[in-house]
Protein backbone atom coordinates (compact mmCIF):
# COMPACT_ATOMS: atom_id res chain seq x y z
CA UNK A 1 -3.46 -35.93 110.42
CA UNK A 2 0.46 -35.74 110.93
CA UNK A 3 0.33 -34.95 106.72
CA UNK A 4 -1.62 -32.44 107.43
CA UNK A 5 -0.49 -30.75 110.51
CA UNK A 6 3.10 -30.66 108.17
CA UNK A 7 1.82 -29.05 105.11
CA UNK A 8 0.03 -26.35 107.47
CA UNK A 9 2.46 -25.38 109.83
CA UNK A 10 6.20 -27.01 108.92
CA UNK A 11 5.87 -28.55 112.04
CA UNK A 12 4.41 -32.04 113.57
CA UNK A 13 4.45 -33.73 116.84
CA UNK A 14 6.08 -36.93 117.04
CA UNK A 15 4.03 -39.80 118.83
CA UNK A 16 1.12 -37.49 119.07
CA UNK A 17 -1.50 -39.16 117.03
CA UNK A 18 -0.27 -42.71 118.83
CA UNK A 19 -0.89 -41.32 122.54
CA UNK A 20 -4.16 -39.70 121.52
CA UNK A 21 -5.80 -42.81 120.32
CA UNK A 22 -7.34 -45.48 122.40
CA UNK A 23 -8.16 -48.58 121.64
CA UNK A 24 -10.29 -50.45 121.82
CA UNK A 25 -12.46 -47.74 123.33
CA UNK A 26 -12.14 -44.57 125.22
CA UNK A 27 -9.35 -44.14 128.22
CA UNK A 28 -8.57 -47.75 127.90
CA UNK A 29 -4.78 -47.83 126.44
CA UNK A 30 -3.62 -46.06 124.21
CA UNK A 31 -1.10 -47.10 120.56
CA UNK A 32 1.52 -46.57 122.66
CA UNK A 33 0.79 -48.84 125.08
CA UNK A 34 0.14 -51.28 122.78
CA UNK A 35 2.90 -50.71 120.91
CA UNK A 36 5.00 -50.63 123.64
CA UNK A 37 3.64 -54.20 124.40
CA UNK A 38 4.05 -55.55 121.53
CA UNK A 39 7.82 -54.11 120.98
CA UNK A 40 8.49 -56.67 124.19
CA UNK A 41 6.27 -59.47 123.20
CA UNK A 42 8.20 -59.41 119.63
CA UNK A 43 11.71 -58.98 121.32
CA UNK A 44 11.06 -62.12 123.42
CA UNK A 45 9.84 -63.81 120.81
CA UNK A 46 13.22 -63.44 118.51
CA UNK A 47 15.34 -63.95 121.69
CA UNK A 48 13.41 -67.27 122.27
CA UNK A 49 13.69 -68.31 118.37
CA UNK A 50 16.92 -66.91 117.06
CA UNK A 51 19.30 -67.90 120.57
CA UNK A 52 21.06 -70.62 118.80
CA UNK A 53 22.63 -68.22 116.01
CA UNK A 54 24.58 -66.80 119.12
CA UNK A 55 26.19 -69.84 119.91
CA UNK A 56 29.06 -69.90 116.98
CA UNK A 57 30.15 -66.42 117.59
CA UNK A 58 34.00 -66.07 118.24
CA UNK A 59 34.66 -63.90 121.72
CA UNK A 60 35.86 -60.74 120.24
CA UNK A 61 32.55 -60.14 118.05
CA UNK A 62 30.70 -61.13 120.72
CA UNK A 63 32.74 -58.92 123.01
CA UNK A 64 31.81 -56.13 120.72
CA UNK A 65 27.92 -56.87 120.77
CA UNK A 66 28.09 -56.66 124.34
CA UNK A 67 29.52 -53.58 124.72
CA UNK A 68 27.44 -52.42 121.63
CA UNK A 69 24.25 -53.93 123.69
CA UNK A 70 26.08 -52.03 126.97
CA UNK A 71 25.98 -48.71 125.26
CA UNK A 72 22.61 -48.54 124.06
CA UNK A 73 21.07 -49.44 127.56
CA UNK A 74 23.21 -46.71 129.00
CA UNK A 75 21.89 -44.39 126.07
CA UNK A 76 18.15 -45.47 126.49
CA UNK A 77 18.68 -45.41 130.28
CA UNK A 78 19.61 -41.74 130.29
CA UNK A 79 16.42 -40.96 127.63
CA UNK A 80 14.20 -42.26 129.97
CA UNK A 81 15.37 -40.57 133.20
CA UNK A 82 15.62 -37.26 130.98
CA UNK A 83 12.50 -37.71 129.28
CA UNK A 84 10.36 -38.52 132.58
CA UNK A 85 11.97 -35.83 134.67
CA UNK A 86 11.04 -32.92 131.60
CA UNK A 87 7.71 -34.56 131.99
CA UNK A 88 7.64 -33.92 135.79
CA UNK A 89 9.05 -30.30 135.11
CA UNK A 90 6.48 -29.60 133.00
CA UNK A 91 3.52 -30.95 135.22
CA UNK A 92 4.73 -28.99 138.32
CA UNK A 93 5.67 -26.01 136.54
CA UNK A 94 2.15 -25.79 135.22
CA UNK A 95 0.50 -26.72 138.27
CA UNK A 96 2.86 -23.90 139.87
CA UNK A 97 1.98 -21.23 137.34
CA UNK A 98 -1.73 -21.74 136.76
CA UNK A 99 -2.60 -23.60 139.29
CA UNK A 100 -4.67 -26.27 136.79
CA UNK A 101 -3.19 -30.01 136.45
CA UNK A 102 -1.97 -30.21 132.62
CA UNK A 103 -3.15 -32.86 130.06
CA UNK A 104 -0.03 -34.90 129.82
CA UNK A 105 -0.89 -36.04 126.87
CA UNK A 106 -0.13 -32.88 125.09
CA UNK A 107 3.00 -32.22 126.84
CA UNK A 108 6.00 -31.66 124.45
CA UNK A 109 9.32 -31.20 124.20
CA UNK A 110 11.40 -29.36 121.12
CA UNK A 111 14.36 -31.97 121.25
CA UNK A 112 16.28 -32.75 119.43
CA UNK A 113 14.65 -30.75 116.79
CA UNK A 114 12.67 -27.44 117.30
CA UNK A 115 10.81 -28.45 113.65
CA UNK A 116 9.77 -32.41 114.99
CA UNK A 117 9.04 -32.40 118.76
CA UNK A 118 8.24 -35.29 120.45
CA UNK A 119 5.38 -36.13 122.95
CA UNK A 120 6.89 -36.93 126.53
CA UNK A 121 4.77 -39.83 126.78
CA UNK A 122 5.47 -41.42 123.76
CA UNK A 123 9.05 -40.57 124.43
CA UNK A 124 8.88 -42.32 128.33
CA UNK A 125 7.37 -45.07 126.78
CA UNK A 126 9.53 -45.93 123.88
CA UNK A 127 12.86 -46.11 125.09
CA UNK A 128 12.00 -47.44 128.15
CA UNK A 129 10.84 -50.11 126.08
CA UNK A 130 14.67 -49.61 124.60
CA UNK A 131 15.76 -49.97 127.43
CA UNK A 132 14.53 -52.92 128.50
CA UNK A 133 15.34 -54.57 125.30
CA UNK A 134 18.44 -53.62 125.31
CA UNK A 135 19.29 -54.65 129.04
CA UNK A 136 17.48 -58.07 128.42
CA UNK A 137 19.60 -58.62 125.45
CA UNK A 138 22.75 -57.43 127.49
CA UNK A 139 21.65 -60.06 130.25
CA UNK A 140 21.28 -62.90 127.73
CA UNK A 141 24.49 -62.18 126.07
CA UNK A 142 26.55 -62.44 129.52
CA UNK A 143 24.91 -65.58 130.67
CA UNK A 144 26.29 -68.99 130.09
CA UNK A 145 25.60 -70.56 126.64
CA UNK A 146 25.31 -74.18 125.29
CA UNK A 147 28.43 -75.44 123.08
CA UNK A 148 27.87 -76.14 119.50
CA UNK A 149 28.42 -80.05 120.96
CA UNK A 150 25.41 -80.22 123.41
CA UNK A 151 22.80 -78.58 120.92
CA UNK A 152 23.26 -81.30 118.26
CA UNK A 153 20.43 -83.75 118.97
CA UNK A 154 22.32 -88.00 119.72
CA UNK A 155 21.15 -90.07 117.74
């Protein structure tokens, strides 16, 4: 569909086909909200698994992933509030014009390139889910960690 919609007009809409389809039937959730699930569910799952690699890292690198991890919260933070208030000034501009309530699932948004817009929703939902990956991973790198001394096992 995306191929298509390409070779046809030079042009596609990102996260289109991924809001439009619901599974597992109609107006139940759509891919992105599943995908948007499953980003978290996977992101806890490595945090839970891979927390001990952390452990050994000397304070300047870790310093630096924090303010790495800082940076792209702020960055996904401000994507978020953009993306959901284009969304809203879309929706009321509509419902000002025509007087009709738009599908918001075809609302788009020629950023950051006029050739590859995105879909607002998909772009809401993804880096809020950025966002909150990001932030959790912030959070976890701040709190208190376990020396290399207390996670060896006595014997």
């Amino acid at each position: 569909m995306m191929t298509g919609e390409w070779q046809e007009n030079g042009t596609y809409v990102m996260g289109e086909i991924l809001v439009n389809t619901h599974v597992p039937f109609e107006n139940f959730a759509n891919l992105t909200t599943w995908l948007s699930f499953a980003c978290i569910i996977a992101w806890y799952c490595v945090s839970r698994i891979g927390w001990k690699r952390t452990v050994g890292l000397e304070s300047y690198r870790m310093a630096l992933l924090q303010l790495m991890l800082l940076g792209f919260a702020v960055i996904c933070l401000y994507e978020v509030l953009w993306s959901f208030t284009v969304l809203n000034a879309e929706i009321t501009s509509q419902m000002v014009i025509d007087g009709t309530t738009p599908d918001i699932d075809r609302l788009i948004v020629d950023y950051p390139d006029p050739e590859r817009p995105w879909n607002l929703i998909f772009a809401t939902k993804i880096w809020l889910v950025g966002f909150m990956i990001s932030a959790h991973a912030f959070y976890l790198s701040k709190k208190p960690r376990k020396s290399q001394e207390e996670l060896v096992p006595e014997e």
